[in-house]
C-alpha atoms as a PDB file:
ATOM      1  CA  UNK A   1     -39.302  43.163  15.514  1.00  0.00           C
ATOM      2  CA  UNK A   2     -37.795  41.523  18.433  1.00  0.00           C
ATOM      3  CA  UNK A   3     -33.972  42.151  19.211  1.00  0.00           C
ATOM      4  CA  UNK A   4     -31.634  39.271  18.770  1.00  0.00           C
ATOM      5  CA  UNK A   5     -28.422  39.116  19.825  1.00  0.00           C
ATOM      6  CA  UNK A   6     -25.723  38.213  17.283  1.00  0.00           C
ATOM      7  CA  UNK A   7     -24.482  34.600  17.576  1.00  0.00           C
ATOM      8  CA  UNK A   8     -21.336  33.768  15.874  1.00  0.00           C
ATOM      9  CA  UNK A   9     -20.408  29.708  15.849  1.00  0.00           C
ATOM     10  CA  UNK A  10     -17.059  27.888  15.018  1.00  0.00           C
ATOM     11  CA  UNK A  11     -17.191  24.708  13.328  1.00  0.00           C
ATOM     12  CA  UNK A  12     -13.832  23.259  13.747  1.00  0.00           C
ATOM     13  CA  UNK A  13     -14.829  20.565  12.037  1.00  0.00           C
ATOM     14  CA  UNK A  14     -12.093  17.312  11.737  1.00  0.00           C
ATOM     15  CA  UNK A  15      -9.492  19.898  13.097  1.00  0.00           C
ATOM     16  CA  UNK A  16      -7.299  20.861  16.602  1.00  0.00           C
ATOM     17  CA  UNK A  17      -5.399  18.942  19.321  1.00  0.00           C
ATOM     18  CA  UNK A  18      -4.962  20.026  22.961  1.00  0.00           C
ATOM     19  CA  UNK A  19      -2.433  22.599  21.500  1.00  0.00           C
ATOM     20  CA  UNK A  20      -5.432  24.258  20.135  1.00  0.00           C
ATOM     21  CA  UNK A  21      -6.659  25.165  23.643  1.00  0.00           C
ATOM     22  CA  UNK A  22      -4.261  28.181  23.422  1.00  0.00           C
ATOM     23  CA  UNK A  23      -6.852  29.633  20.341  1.00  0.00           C
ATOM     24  CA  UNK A  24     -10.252  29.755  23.123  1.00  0.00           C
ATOM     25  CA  UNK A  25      -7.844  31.024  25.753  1.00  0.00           C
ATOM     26  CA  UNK A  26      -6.931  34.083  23.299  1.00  0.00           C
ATOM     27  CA  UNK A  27     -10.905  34.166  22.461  1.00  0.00           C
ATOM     28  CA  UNK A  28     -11.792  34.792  25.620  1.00  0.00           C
ATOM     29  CA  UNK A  29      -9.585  37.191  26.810  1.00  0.00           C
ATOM     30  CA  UNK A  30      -9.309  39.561  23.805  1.00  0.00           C
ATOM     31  CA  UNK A  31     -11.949  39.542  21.572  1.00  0.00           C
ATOM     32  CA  UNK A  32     -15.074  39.829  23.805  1.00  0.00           C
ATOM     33  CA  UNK A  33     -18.303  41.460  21.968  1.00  0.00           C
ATOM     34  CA  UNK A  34     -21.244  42.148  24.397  1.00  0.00           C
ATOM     35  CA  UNK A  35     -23.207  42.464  21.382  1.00  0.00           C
ATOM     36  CA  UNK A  36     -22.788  38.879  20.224  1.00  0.00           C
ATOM     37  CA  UNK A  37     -22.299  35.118  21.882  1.00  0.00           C
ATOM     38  CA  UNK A  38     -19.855  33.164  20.472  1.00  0.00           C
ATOM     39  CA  UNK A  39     -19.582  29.072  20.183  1.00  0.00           C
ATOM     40  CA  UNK A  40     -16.820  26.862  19.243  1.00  0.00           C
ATOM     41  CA  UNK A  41     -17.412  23.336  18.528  1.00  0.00           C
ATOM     42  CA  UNK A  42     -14.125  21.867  18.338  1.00  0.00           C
ATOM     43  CA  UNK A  43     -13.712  17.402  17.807  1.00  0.00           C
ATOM     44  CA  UNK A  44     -15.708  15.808  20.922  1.00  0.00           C
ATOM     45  CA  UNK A  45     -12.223  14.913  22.675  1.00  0.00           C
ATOM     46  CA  UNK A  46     -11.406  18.717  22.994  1.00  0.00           C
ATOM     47  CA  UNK A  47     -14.534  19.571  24.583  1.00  0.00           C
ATOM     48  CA  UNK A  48     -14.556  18.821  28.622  1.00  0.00           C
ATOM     49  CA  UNK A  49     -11.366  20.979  28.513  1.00  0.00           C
ATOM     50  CA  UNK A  50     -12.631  24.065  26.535  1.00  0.00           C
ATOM     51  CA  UNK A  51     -15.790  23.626  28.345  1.00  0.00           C
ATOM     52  CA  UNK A  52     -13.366  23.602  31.664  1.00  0.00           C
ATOM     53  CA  UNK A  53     -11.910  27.308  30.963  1.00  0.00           C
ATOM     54  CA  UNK A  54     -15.400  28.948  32.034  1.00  0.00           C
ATOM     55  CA  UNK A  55     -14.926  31.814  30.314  1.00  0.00           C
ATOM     56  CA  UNK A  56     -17.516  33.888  27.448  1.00  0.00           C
ATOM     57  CA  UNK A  57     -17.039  31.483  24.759  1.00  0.00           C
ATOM     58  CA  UNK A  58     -19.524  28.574  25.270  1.00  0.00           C
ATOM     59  CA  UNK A  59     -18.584  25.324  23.887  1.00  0.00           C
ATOM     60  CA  UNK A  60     -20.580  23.011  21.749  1.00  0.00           C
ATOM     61  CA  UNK A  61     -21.019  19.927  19.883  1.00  0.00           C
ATOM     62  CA  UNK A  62     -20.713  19.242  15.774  1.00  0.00           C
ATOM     63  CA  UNK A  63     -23.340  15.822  16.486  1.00  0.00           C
ATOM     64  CA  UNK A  64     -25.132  13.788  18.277  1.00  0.00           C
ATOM     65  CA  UNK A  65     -26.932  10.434  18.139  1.00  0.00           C
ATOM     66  CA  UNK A  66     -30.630  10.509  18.442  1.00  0.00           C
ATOM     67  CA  UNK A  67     -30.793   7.684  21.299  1.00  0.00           C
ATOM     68  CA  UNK A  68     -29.438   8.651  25.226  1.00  0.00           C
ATOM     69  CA  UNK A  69     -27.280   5.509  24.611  1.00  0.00           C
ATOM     70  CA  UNK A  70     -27.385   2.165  23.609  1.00  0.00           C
ATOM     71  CA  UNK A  71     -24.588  -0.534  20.533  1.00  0.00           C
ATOM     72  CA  UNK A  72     -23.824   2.550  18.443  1.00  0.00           C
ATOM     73  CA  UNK A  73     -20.411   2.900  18.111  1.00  0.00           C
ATOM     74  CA  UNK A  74     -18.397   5.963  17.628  1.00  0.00           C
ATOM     75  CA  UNK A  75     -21.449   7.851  18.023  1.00  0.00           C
ATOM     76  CA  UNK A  76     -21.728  10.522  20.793  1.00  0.00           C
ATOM     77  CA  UNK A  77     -25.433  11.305  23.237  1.00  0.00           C
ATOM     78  CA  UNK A  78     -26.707  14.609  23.217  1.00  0.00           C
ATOM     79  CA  UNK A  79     -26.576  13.593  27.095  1.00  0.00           C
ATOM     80  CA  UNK A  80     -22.334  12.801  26.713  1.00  0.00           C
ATOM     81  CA  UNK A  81     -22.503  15.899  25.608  1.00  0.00           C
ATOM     82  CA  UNK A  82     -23.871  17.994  27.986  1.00  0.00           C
ATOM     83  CA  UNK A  83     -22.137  16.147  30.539  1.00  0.00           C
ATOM     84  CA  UNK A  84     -18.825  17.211  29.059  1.00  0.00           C
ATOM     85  CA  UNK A  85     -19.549  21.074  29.333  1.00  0.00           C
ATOM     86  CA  UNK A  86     -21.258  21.598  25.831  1.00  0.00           C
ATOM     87  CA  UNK A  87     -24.326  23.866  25.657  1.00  0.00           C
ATOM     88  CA  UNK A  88     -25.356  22.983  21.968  1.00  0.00           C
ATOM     89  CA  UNK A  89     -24.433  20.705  19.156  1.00  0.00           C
ATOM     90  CA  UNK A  90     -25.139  21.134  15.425  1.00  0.00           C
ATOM     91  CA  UNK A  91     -27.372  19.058  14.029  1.00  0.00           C
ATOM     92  CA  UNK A  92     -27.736  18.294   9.697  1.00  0.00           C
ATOM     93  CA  UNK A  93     -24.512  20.027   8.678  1.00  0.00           C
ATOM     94  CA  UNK A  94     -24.369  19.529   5.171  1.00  0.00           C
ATOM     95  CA  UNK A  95     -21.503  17.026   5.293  1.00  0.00           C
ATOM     96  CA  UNK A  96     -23.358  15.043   7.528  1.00  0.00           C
ATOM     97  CA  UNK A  97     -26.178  14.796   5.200  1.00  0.00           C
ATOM     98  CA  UNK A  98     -24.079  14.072   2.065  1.00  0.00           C
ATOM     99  CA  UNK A  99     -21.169  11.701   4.145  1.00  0.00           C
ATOM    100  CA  UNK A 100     -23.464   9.877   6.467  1.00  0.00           C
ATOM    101  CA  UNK A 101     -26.605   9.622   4.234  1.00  0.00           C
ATOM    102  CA  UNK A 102     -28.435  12.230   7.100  1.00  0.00           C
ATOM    103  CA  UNK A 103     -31.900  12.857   5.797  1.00  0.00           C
ATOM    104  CA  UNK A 104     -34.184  15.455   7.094  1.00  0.00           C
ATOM    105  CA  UNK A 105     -36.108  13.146   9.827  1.00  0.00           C
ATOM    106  CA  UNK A 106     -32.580  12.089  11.259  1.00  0.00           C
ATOM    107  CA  UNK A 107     -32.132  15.820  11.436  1.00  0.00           C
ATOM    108  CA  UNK A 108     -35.316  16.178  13.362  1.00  0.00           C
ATOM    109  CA  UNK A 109     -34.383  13.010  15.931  1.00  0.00           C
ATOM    110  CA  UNK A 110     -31.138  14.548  16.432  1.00  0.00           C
ATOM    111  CA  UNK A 111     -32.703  17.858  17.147  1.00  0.00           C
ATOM    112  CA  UNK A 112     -35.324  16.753  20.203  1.00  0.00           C
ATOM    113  CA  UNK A 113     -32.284  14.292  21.521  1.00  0.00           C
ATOM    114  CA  UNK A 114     -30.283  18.077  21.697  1.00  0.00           C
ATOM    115  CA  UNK A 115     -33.653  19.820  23.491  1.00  0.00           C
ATOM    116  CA  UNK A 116     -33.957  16.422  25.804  1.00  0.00           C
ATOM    117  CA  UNK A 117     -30.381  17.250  27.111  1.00  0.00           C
ATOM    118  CA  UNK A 118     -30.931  20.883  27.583  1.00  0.00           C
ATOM    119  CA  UNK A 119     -28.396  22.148  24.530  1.00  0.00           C
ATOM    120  CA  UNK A 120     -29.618  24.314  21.706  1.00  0.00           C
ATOM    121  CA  UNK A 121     -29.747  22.757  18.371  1.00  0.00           C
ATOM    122  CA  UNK A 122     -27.835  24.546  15.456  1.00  0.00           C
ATOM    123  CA  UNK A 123     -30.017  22.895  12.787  1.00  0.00           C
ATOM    124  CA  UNK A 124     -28.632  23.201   9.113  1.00  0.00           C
ATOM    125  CA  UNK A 125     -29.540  23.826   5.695  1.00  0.00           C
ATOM    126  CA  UNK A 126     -28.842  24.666   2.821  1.00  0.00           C
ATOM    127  CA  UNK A 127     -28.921  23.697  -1.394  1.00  0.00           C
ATOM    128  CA  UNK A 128     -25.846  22.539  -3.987  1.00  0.00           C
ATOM    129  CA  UNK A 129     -24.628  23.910  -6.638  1.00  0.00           C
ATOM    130  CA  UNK A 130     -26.579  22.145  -8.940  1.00  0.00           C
ATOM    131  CA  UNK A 131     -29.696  23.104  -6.836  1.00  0.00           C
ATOM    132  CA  UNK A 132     -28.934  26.609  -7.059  1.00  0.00           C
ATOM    133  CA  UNK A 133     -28.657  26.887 -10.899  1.00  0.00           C
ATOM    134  CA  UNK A 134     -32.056  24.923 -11.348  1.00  0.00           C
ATOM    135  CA  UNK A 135     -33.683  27.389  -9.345  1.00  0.00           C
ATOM    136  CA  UNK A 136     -34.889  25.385  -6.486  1.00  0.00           C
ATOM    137  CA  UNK A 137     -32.588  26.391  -3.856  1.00  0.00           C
ATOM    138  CA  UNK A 138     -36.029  28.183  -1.751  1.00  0.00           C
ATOM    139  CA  UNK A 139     -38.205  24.894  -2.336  1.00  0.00           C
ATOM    140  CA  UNK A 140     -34.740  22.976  -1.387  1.00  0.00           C
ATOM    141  CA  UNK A 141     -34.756  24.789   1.921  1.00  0.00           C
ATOM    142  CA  UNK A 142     -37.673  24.799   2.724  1.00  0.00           C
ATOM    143  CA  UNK A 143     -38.361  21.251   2.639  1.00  0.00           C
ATOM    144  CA  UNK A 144     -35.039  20.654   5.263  1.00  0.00           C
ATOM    145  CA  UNK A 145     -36.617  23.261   7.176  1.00  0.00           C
ATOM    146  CA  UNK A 146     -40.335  21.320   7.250  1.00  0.00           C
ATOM    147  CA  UNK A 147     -38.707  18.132   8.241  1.00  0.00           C
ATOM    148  CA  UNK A 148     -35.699  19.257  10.322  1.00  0.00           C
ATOM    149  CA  UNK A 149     -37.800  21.049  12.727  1.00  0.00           C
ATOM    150  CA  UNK A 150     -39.281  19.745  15.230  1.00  0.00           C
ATOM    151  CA  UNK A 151     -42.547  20.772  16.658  1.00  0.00           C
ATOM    152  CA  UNK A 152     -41.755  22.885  19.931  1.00  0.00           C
ATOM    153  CA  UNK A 153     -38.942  24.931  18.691  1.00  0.00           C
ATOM    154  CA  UNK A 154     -37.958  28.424  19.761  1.00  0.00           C
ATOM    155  CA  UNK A 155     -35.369  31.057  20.070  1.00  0.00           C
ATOM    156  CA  UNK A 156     -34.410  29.009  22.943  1.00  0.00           C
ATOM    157  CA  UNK A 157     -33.802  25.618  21.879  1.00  0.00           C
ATOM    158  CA  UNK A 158     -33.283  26.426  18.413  1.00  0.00           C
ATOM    159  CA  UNK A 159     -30.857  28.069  15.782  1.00  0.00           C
ATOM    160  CA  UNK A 160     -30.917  27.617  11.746  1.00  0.00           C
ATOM    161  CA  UNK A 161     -27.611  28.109  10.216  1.00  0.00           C
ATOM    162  CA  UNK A 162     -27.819  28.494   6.304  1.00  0.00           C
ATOM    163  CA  UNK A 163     -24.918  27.079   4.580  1.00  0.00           C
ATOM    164  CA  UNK A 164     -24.811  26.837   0.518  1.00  0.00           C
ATOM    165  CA  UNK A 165     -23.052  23.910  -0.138  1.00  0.00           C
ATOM    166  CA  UNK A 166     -21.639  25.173  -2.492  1.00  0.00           C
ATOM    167  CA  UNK A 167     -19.734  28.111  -0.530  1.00  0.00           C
ATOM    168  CA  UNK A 168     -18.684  26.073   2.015  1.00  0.00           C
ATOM    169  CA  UNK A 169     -14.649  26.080   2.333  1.00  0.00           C
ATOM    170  CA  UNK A 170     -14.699  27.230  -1.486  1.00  0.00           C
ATOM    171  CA  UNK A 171     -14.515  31.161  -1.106  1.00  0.00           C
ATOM    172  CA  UNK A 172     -17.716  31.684  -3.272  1.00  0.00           C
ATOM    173  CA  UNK A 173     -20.212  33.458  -1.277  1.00  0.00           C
ATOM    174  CA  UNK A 174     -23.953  34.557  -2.572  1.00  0.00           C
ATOM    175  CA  UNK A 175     -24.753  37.601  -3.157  1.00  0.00           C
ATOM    176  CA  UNK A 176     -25.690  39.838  -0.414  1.00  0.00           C
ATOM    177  CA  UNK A 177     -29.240  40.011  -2.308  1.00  0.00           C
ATOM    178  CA  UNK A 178     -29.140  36.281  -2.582  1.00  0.00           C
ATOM    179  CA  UNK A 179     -28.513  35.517   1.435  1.00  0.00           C
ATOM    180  CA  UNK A 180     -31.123  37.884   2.112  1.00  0.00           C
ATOM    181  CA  UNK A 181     -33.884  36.939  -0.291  1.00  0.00           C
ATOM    182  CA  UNK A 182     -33.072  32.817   1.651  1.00  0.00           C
ATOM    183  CA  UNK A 183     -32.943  34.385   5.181  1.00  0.00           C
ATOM    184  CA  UNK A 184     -36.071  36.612   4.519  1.00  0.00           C
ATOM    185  CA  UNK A 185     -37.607  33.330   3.199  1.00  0.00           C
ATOM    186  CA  UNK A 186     -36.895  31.523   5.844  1.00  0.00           C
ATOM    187  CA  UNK A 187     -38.398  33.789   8.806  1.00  0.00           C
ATOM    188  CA  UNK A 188     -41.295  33.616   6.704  1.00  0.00           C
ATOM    189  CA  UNK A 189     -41.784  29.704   6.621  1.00  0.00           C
ATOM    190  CA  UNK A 190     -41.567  29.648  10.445  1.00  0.00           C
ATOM    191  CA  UNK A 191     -44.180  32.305  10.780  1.00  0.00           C
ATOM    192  CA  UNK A 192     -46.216  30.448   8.591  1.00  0.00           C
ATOM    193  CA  UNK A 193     -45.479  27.170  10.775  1.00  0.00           C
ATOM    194  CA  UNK A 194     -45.383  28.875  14.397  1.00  0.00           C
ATOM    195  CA  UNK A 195     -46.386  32.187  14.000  1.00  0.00           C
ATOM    196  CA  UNK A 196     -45.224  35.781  14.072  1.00  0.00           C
ATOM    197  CA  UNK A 197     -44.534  35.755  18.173  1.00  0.00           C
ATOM    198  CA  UNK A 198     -42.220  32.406  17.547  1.00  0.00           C
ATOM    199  CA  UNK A 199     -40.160  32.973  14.583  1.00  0.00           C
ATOM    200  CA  UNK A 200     -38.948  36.498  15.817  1.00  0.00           C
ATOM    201  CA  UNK A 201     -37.258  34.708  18.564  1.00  0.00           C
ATOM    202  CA  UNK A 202     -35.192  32.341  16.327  1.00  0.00           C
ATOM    203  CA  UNK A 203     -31.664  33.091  15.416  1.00  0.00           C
ATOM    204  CA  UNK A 204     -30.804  32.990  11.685  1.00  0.00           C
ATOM    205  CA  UNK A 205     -27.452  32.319  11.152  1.00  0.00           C
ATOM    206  CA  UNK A 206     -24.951  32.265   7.274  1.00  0.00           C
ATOM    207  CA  UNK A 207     -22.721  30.149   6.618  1.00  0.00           C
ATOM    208  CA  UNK A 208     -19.941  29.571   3.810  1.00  0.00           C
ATOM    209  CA  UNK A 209     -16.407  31.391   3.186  1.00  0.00           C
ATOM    210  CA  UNK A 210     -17.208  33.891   6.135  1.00  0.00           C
ATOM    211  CA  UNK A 211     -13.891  36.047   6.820  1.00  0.00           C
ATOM    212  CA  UNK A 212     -13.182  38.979   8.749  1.00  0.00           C
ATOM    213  CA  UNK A 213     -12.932  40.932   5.354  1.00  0.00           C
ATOM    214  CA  UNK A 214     -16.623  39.827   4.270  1.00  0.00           C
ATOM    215  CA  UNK A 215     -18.906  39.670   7.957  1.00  0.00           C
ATOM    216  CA  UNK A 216     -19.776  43.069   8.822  1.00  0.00           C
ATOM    217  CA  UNK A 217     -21.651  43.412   5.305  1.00  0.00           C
ATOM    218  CA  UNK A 218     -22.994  39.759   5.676  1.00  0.00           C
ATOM    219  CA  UNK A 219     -24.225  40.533   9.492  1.00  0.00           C
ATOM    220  CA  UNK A 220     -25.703  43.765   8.113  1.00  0.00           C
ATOM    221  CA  UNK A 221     -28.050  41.744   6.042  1.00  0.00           C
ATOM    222  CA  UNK A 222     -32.044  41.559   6.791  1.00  0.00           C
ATOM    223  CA  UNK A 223     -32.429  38.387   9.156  1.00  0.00           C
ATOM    224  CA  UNK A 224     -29.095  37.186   9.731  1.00  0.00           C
ATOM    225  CA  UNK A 225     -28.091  37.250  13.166  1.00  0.00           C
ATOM    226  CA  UNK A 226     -24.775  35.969  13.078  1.00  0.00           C
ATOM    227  CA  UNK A 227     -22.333  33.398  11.157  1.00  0.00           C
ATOM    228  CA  UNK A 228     -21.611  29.813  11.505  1.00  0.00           C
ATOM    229  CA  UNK A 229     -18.032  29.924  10.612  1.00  0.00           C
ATOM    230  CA  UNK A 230     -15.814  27.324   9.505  1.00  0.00           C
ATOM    231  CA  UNK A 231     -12.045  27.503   8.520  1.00  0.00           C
ATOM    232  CA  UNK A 232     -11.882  31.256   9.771  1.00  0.00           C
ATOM    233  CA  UNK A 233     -12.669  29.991  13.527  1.00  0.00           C
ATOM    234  CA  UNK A 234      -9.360  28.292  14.026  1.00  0.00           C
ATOM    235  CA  UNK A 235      -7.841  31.262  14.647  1.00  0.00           C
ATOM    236  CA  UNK A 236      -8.300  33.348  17.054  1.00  0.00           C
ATOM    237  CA  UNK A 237      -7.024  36.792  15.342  1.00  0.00           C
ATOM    238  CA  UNK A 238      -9.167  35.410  12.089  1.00  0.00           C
ATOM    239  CA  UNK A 239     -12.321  34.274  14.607  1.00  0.00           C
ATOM    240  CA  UNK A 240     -11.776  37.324  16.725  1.00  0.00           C
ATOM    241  CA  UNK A 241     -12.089  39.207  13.554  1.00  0.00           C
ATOM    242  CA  UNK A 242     -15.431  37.981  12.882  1.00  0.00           C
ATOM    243  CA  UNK A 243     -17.214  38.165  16.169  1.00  0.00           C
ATOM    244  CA  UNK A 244     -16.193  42.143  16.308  1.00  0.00           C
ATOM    245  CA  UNK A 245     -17.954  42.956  12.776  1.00  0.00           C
ATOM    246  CA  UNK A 246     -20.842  41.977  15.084  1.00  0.00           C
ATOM    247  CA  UNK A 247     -21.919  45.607  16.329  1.00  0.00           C
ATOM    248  CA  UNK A 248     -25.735  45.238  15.490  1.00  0.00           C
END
């Protein structure tokens, strides 16, 4: 099996003013892993400044419009982006799909527009609640991950961050069995797609009610390589936590 590194991503989400500058600064300069990378993707206005510090924490996006520009207002370019210091951008968060009506083809456009700046794309997925308990949280996932993806992904263009809705921000978490029966799953619909040599590259990362208390055992699990982290990256000592259960 190929090695990949352990990625571990902050969502900030609707969160953080310039005050919250002081959080990355702490980031980088006490809670370096050279067994993992670590991305923050704080609200687009904090991100030429973050991106500014230079320092092991790379700085990312949480969206991007499909088109390099053009009457869409309020929506940010992959190429704005980029331009501002970000070196990815999550594409298909969950809230996206369920606030902004996000389907898996807009996914899929906002994924190339991400390659076609040069950032990696954090693509999400991920079932409900109510998906779960009908048992069709695999066929769920699967079909974002047919349509999400474009053709021409790899390790390194491309990420897939599984997030059950239904964990997210709630403190429920699946069982470790259940996160790695989904991530096993999931390597094995891109080898299906792309092929063994392909979908060893790519990056598998968990998401929902990750803590300090609970990564090391998530991390440990067959085919994740890392978190995507949401309320626990706004802190440094909490974040900080996180990125040092990454010793694999």
């Amino acid at each position: 099996m190929t090695a990949r590194r352990k990625l571990a991503a902050g969502n900030w989400k609707m969160n953080g003013t310039q005050v919250a500058l002081a959080e990355v600064s702490s980031l980088n300069a006490e809670f370096t892993n050279p067994n993992c990378d670590v991305i923050i993707c704080p609200p687009a206005p904090l991100i030429a400044a973050m991106a500014a510090m230079n320092g092991s924490v790379k700085i990312g996006g949480q969206d991007c419009h499909a088109n390099v520009s053009g009457a869409h207002t309020g929506d940010i370019s992959a190429e704005s982006l980029a331009d501002a210091g970000a070196t990815s951008v999550i594409v298909g968060h969950s809230e996206r799909r369920a606030d902004h009506g996000e389907t898996d083809k807009t996914v899929h456009d906002k994924a190339q527009a991400a390659w076609r700046a040069g950032l990696l794309a954090i693509i999400c997925v991920g079932e409900t609640e109510f998906e779960r308990k009908a048992g069709d949280a695999l066929k769920i996932v699967g079909a974002q991950l047919a349509g999400s993806i474009p053709n021409g992904a790899n390790g390194e263009n491309t990420v897939i961050a599984y997030e059950p809705v239904w964990a997210i921000g709630t403190g429920l978490v699946p069982t470790l069995g259940d996160i790695a029966e989904m991530h096993d799953f999931m390597r094995a619909e891109l080898t299906k797609r792309f092929g063994a040599g392909m979908s060893e590259t790519v990056r598998f990362l968990y998401g929902g009610s990750v803590k300090p208390t609970n990564a090391a055992e998530i991390f440990a699990v067959s085919n994740v390589d890392g978190a995507l982290v949401g309320g626990a990256s706004l802190k440094a000592a909490d974040f900080g936590g996180i990125i040092s259960a990454a010793n694999g």
